[in-house]
Protein backbone atom coordinates (compact mmCIF):
# COMPACT_ATOMS: atom_id res chain seq x y z
CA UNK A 1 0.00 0.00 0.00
CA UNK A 2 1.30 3.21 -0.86
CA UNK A 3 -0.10 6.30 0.44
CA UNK A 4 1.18 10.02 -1.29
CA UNK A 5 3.94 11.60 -0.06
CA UNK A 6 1.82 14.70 0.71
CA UNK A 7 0.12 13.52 4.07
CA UNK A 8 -0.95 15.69 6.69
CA UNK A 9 -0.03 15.81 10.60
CA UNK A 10 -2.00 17.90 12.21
CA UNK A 11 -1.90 19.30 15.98
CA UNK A 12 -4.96 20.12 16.68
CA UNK A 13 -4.69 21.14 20.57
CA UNK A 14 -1.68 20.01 22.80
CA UNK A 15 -2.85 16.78 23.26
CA UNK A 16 -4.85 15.94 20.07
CA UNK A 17 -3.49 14.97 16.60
CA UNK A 18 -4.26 13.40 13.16
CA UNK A 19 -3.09 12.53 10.23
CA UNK A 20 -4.69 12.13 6.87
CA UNK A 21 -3.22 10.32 3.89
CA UNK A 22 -4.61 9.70 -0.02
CA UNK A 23 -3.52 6.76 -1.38
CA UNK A 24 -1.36 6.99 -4.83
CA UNK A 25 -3.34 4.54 -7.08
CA UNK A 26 -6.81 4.07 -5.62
CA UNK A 27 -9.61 6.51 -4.93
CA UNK A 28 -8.87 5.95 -1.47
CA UNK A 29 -8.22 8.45 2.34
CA UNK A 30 -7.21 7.24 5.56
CA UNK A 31 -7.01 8.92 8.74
CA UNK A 32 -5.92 8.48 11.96
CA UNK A 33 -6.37 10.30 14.93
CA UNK A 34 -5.41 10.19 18.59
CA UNK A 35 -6.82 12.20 21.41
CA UNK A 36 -4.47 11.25 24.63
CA UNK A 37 -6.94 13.40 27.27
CA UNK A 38 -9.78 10.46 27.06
CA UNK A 39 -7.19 8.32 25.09
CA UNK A 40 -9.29 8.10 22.46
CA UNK A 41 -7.57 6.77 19.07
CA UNK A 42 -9.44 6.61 15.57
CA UNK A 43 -8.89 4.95 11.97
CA UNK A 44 -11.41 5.98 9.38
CA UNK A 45 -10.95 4.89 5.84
CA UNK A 46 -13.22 6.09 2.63
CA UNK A 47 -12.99 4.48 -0.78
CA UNK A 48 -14.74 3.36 -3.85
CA UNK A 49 -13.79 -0.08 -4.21
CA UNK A 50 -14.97 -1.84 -0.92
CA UNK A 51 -12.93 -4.94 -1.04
CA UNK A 52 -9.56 -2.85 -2.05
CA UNK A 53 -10.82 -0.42 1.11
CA UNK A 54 -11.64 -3.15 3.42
CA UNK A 55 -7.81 -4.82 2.67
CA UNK A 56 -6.67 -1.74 3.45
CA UNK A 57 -8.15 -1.54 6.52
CA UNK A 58 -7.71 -5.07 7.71
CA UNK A 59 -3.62 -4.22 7.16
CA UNK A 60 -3.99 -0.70 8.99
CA UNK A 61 -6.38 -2.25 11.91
CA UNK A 62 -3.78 -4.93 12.60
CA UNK A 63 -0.47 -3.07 12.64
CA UNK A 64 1.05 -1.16 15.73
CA UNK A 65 0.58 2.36 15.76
């Protein structure tokens, strides 16, 4: 999986971040987010293709991060 180069870190308060990422070859964004006052973390994935999204998923859900 590939995601572009131009992804995005964002600080959105001192303890809250994300970052969002489009993927190179598929109509595809992920983001992940992480709020460490409730420790809160989020993954949220949008595509067209749902099995190429779900795989996607499924790799990002199961990796340390």
């Amino acid at each position: 999986m590939r995601m572009d180069s131009t992804n995005h870190l964002r600080l959105t308060k001192k303890r809250i971040a994300y970052v969002t990422a489009c993927h190179n070859d598929d109509y595809m964004v992920v983001e992940i987010g992480c709020d460490q006052k409730p420790g809160v973390t989020y993954l949220a994935i949008s595509g067209l293709d749902n099995e190429t999204t779900y795989k996607t998923y499924s790799k990002l859900y199961t990796s340390e991060w």
